[in-house]
Protein backbone atom coordinates (compact mmCIF):
# COMPACT_ATOMS: atom_id res chain seq x y z
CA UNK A 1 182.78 159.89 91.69
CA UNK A 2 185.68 157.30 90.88
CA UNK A 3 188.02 156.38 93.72
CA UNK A 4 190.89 158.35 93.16
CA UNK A 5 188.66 161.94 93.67
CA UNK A 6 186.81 160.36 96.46
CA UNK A 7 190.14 161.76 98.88
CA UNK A 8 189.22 165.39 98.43
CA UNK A 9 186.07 165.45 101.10
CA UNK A 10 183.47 167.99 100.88
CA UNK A 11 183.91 169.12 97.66
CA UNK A 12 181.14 167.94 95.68
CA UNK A 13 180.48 170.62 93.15
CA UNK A 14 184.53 171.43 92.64
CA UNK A 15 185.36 167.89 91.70
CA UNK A 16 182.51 168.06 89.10
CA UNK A 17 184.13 171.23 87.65
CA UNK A 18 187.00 169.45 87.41
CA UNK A 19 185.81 165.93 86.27
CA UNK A 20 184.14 168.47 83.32
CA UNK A 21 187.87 170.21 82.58
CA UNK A 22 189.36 166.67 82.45
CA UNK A 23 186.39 165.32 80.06
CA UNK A 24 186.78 168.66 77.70
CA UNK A 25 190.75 168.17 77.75
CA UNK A 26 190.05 164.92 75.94
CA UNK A 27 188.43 166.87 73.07
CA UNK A 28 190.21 166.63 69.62
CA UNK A 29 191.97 168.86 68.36
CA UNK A 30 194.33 168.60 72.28
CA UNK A 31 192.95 171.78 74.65
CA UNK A 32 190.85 173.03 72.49
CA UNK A 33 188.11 173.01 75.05
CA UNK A 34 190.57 173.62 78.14
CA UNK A 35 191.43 176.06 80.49
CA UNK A 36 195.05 175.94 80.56
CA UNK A 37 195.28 178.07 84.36
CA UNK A 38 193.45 177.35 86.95
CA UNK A 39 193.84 179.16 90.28
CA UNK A 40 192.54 176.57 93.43
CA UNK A 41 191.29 178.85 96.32
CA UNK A 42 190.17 177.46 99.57
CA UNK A 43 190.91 177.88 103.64
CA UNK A 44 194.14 175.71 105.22
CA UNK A 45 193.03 172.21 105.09
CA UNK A 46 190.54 172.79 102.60
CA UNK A 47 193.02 170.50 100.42
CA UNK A 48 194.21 172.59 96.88
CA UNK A 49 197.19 170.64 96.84
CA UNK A 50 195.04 167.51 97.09
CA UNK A 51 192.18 168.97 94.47
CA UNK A 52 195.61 170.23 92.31
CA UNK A 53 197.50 166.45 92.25
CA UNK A 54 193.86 164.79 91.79
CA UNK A 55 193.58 167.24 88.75
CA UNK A 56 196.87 166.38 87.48
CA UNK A 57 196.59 162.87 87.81
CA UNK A 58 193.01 162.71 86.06
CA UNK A 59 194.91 164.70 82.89
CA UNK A 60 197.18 161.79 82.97
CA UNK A 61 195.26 159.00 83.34
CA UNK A 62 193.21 157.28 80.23
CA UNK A 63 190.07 156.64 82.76
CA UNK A 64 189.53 160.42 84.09
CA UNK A 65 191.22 159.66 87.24
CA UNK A 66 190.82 156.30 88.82
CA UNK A 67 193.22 156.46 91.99
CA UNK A 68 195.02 153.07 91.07
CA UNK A 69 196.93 153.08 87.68
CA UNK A 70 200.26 153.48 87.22
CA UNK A 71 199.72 157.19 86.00
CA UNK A 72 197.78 158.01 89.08
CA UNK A 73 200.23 156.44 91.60
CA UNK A 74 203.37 158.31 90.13
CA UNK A 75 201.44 161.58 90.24
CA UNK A 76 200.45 160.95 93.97
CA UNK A 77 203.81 160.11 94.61
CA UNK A 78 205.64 163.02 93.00
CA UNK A 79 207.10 160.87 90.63
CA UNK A 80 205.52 161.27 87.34
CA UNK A 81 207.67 163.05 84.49
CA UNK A 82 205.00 165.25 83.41
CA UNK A 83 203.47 167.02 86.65
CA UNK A 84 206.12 169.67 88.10
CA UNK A 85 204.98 170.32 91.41
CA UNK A 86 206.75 173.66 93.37
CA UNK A 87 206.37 174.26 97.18
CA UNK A 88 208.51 176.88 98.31
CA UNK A 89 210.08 176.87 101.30
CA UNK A 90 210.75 180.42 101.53
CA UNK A 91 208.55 183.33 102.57
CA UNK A 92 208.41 184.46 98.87
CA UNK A 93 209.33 182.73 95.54
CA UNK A 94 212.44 183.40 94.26
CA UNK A 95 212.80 184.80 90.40
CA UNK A 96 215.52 182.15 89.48
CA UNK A 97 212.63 179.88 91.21
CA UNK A 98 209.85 181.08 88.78
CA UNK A 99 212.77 181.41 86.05
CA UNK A 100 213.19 177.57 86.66
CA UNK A 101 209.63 176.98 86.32
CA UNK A 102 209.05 178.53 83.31
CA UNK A 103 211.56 177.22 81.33
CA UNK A 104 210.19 173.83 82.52
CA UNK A 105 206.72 174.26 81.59
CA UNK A 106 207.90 174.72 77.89
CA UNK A 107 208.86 171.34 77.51
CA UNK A 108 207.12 168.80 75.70
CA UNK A 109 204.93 165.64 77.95
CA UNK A 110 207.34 162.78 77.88
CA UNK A 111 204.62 160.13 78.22
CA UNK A 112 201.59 162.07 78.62
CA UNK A 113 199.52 164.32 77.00
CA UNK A 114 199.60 167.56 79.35
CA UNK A 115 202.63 168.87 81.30
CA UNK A 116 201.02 169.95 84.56
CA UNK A 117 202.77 172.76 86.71
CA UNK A 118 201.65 172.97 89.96
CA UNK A 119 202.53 176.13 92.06
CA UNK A 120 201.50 175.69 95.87
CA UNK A 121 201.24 178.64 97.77
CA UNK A 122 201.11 180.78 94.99
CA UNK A 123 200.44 184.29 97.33
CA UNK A 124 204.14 183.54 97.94
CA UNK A 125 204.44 185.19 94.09
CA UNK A 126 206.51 188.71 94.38
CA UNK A 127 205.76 191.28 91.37
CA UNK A 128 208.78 190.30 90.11
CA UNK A 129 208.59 186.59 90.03
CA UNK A 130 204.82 186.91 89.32
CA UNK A 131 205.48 189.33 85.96
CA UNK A 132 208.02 186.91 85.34
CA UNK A 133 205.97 183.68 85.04
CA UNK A 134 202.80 186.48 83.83
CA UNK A 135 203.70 185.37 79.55
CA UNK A 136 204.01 181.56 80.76
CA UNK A 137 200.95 181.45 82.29
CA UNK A 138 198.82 184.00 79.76
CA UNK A 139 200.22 181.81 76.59
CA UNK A 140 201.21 178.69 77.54
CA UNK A 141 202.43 175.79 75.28
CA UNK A 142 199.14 173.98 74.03
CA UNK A 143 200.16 170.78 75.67
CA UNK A 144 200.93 173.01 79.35
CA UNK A 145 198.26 173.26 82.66
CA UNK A 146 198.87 175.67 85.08
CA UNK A 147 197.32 174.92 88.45
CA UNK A 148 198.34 177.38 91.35
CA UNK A 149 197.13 177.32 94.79
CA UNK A 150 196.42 180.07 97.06
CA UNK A 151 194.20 180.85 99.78
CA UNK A 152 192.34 183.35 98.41
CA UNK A 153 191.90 185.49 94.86
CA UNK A 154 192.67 188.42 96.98
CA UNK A 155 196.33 186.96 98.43
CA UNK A 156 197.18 186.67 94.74
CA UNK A 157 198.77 189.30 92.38
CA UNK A 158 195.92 191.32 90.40
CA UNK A 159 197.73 189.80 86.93
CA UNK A 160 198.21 186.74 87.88
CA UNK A 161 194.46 186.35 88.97
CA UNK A 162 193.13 188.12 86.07
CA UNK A 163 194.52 184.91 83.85
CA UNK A 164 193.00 182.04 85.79
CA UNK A 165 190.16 179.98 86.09
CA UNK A 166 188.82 180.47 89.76
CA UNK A 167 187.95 177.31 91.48
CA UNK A 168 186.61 177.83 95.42
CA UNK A 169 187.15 174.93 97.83
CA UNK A 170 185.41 175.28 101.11
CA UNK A 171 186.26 174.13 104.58
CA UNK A 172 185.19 170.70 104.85
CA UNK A 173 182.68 169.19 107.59
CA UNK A 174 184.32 167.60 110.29
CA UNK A 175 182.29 164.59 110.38
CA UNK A 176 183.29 164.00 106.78
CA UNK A 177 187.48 164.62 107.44
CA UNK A 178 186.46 162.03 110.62
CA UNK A 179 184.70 159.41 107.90
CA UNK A 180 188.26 160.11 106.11
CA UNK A 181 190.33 158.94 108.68
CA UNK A 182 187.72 155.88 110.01
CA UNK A 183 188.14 154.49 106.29
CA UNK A 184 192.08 155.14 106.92
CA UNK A 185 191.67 152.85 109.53
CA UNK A 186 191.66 154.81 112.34
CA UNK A 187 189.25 154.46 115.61
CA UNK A 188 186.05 156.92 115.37
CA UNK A 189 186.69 158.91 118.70
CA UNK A 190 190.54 159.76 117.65
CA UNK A 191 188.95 160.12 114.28
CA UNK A 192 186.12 162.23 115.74
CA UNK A 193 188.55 164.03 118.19
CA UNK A 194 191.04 164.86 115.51
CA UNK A 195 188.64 166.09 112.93
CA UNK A 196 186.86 168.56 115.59
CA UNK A 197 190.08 169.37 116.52
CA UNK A 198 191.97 170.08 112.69
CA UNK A 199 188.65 172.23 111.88
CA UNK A 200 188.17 170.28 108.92
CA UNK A 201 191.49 170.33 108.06
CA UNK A 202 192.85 166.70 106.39
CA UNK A 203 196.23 167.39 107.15
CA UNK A 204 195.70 168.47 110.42
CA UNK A 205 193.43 165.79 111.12
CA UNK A 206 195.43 162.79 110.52
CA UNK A 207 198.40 164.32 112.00
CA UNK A 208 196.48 164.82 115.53
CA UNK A 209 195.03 161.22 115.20
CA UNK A 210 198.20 159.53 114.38
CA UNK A 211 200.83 161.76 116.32
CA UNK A 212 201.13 161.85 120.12
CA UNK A 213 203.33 164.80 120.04
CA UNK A 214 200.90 166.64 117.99
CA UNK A 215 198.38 166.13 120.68
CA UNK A 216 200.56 167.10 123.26
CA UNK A 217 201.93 170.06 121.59
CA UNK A 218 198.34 171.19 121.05
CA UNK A 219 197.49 170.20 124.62
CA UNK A 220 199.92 172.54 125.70
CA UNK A 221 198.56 175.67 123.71
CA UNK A 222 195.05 174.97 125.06
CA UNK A 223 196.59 175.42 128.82
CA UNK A 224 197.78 178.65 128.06
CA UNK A 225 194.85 180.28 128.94
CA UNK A 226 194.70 179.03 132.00
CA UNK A 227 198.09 179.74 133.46
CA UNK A 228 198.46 183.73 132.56
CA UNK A 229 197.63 184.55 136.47
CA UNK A 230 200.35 187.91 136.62
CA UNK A 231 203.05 189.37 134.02
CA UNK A 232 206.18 186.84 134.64
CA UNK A 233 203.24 183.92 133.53
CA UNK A 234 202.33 186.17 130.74
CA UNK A 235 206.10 186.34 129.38
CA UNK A 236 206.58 182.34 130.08
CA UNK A 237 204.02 181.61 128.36
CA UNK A 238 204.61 183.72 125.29
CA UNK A 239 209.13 182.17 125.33
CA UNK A 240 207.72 178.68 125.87
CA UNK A 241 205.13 178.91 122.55
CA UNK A 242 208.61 180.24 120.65
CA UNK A 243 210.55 177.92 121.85
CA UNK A 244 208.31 174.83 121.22
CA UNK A 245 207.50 175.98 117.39
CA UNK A 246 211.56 176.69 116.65
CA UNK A 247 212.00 173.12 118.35
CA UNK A 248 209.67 171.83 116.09
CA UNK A 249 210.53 173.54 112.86
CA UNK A 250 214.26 172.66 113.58
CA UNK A 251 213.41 169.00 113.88
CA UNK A 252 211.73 169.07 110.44
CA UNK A 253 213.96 171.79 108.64
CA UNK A 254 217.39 170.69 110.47
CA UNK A 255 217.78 166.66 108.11
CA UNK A 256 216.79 168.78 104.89
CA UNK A 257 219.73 171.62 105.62
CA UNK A 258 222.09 168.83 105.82
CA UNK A 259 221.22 166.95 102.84
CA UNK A 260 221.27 169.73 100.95
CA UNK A 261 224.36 171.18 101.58
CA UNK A 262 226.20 167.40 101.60
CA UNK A 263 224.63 167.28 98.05
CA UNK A 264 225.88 170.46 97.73
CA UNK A 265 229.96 170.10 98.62
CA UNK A 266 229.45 166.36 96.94
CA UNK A 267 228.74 168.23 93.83
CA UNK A 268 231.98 170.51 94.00
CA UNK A 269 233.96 166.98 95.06
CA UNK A 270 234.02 165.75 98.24
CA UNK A 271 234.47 162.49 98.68
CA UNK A 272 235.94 162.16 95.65
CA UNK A 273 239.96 161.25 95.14
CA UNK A 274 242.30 162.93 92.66
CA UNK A 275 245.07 165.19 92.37
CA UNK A 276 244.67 168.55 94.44
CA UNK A 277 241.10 167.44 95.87
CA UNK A 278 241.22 169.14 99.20
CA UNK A 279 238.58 169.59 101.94
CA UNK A 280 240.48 173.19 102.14
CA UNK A 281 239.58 173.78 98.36
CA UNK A 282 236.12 172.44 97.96
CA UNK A 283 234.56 174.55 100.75
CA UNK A 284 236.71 177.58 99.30
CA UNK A 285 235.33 176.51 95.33
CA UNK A 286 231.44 176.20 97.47
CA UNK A 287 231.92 179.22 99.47
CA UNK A 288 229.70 181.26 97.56
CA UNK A 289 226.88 178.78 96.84
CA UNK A 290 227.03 177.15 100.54
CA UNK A 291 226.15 180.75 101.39
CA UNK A 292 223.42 181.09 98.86
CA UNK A 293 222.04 177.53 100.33
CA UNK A 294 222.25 179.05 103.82
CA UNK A 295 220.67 181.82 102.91
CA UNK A 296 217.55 179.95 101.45
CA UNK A 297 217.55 177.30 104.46
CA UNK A 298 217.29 180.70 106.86
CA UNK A 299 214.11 182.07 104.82
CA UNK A 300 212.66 177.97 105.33
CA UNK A 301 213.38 178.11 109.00
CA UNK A 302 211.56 181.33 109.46
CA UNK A 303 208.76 180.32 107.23
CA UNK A 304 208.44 176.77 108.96
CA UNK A 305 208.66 178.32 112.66
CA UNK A 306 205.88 181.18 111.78
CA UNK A 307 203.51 178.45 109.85
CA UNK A 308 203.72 176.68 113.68
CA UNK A 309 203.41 179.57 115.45
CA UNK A 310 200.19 180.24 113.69
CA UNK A 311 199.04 176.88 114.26
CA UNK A 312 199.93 177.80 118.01
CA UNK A 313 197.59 180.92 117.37
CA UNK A 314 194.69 179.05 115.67
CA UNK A 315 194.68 176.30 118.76
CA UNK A 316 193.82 179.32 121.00
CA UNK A 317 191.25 180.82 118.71
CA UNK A 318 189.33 177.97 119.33
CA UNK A 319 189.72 177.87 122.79
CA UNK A 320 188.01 181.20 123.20
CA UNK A 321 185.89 180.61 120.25
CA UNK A 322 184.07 177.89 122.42
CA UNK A 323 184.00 180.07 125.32
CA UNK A 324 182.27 182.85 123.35
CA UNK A 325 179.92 179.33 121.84
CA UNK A 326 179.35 179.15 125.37
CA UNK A 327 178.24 182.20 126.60
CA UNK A 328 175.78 183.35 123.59
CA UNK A 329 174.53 179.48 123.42
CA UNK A 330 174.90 179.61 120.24
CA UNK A 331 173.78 175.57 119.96
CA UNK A 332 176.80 174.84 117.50
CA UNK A 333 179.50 172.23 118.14
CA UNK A 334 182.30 172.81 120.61
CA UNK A 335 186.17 172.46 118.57
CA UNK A 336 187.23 171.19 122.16
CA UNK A 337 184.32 169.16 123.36
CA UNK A 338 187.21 167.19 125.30
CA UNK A 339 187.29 170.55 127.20
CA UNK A 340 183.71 171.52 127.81
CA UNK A 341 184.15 171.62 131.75
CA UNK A 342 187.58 173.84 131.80
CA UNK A 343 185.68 176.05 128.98
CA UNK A 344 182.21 176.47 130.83
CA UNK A 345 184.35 177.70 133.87
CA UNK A 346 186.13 180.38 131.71
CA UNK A 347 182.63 181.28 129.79
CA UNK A 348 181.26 181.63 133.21
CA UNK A 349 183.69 183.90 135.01
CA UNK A 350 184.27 186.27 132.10
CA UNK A 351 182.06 188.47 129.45
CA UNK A 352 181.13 187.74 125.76
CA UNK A 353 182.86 191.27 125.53
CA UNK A 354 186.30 190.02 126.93
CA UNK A 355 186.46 187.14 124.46
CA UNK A 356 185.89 189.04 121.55
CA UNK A 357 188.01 191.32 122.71
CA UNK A 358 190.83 188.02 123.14
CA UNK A 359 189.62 186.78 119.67
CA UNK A 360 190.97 189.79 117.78
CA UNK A 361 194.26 190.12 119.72
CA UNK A 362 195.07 186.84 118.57
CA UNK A 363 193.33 187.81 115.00
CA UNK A 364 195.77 190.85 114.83
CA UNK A 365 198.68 189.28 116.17
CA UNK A 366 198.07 186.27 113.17
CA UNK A 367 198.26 189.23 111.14
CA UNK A 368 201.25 191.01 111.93
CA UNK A 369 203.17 187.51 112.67
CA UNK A 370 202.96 187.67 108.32
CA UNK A 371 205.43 191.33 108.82
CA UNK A 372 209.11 191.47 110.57
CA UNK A 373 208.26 191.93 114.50
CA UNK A 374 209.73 190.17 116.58
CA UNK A 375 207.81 186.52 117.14
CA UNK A 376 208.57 187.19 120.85
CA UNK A 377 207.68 190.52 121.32
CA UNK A 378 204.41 190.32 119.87
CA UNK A 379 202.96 186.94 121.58
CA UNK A 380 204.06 188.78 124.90
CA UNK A 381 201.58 191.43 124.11
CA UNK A 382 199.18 189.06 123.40
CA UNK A 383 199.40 186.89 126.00
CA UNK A 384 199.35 190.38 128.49
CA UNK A 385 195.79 191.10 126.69
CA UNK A 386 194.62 187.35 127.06
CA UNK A 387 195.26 188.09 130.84
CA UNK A 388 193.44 191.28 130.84
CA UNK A 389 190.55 190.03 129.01
């Protein structure tokens, strides 16, 4: 396995698959040999996105993929001309967004061979914007990859499915995310802590091991279960997990809503000098498309505060995962080793019964968080039925 693949842990037999595609893509006549859509399944943290951009990057580099040329760096960096990758930011893509896309992927490479499109999040596709990119992806250009990411073939339309290549990622082992982060440079027991902790998921991982906040914030979640003594407890608990994700999602959402729309009014003229250029008249001239901004900056804030708040839900399903660990003896590693003492007390004064019974109120209310209810209103009922077991 060459350096640059050596990233995506735990995935032995996917990066072969791939390290195959890439080999048969250099077959003569161009793609002959190559599946031009690929659909990259796998659990959060799993890494698609990192399995997608190591694809990319092996199409566009003349050694299959070596981590270090110049090809390789610009793909890892977002900055290569040839590999389009889309995250939305809004709970569903958009059909100008897949309109966008696929007049991109008809465009010739500009230095490479392949035009990548990468589509993250792809069980964000509506039947609208999904039957729109549906021709792109079935007959793409000869010199065009799709690659779209989901986390499973079931969260992705039935068409769109039906044209793809499959590729499963699984969760990887924590002890490899933790030999990840040790050859990142960080110490073994954050590594070791923040691996256990993430699940086996990278990103996770290295954002517990190198942010205090993100240990704290976590910290916090894993108290919950301890505090919800009567109903007003219940109810704190539930504002104070809504309040910390919005904080959070505001601090990464709020610089990007700013930017955009001073991009935004700079491109209708402020700041600029000339006859009757007016503050007045550019924000009446941007009214319409500074509310078309706002309105996709909403749908980002709603999507980045319910992605925390399931991280918020996740934390606690492996607080009472351990518990339940606990009481079976089950003999499998603890998520929260730090916490063995606090969870031994909990597995001890309560019933395997009662924390399956907590693990699929917080199951169901990771569920529903996906429909319109109110955030609020449904963590208060769950935290009422963590307190009543």
């Amino acid at each position: 396995m060459t350096a640059g693949w050596n990233v995506l842990v735990g995935q032995h037999d996917s990066v072969a698959t791939l390290q195959r595609a890439v080999a048969d893509a250099r077959l003569t006549p161009p793609g002959t040999a190559m599946t031009h859509a690929w659909l990259i399944i796998g659990p959060p943290g799993a890494g698609r996105s990192t399995a997608a951009l190591l694809f990319a990057a092996a199409l566009q580099c003349d050694t299959g993929g070596c981590g270090t040329c110049r090809a390789c760096r610009e793909v890892s960096n977002d900055a290569h001309p040839d590999v389009v990758r889309f995250n939305p930011q809004q709970l569903q893509i958009t059909v100008d967004e897949a309109r966008g896309l696929m007049s991109r992927a008809c465009l010739s490479p500009d230095r490479g061979t392949w035009t990548v499109m990468i589509v993250e999040d792809a069980d964000r596709l509506n039947e609208v914007s999904g039957n729109m990119l549906l021709k792109a992806i079935e007959e793409p250009t000869p010199h065009t990859v799709w690659l779209l990411c989901a986390p499973s073939t079931e969260d992705v339309l039935p068409t769109i499915r039906s044209r793809c290549r499959v590729l499963g990622l699984r969760t990887p082992p924590w002890r490899e995310v933790a030999g990840l982060l040790e050859a990142g440079g960080i110490e073994p027991s954050m590594a070791a802590f923040a691996a256990r902790a993430a699940q086996g998921h990278v990103g996770r991982a290295r954002a517990l091991a190198l942010d205090e906040d993100a240990r704290i914030r976590r910290q916090h979640v894993l108290r919950i279960p301890m505090e919800l003594h009567n109903l007003p407890a219940c109810f704190a608990a539930a504002a104070d997990i809504v309040a910390t994700a919005t904080a959070d999602a505001n601090s990464y959402t709020g610089p990007l809503d700013t930017d955009e729309r001073d991009e935004l009014l700079r491109a209708y003229g402020e700041g600029s000098t000339g006859s009757g250029i007016t503050k007045t008249r550019i924000e009446r001239l941007a009214k319409g498309a500074v509310k078309e901004l706002e309105g996709h900056q909403k749908s980002r804030r709603t999507r980045a505060v319910r992605d925390r708040l399931d991280r918020a839900l996740v934390d606690l399903l492996t607080f009472y995962r351990d518990v339940l660990v606990l009481q079976v003896g089950a003999g499998v590693d603890l998520v929260n080793e730090e916490l063995r003492p606090t969870l031994q007390r909990v597995a001890a004064e309560s019933s395997p019964e009662s924390s399956r019974r907590r693990l699929d109120a917080i199951s169901r209310t990771r569920r529903l968080m996906e429909s319109n209810a109110s955030p609020q209103l449904l963590l208060e009922g769950l935290t009422v039925e963590l307190a009543r077991g």
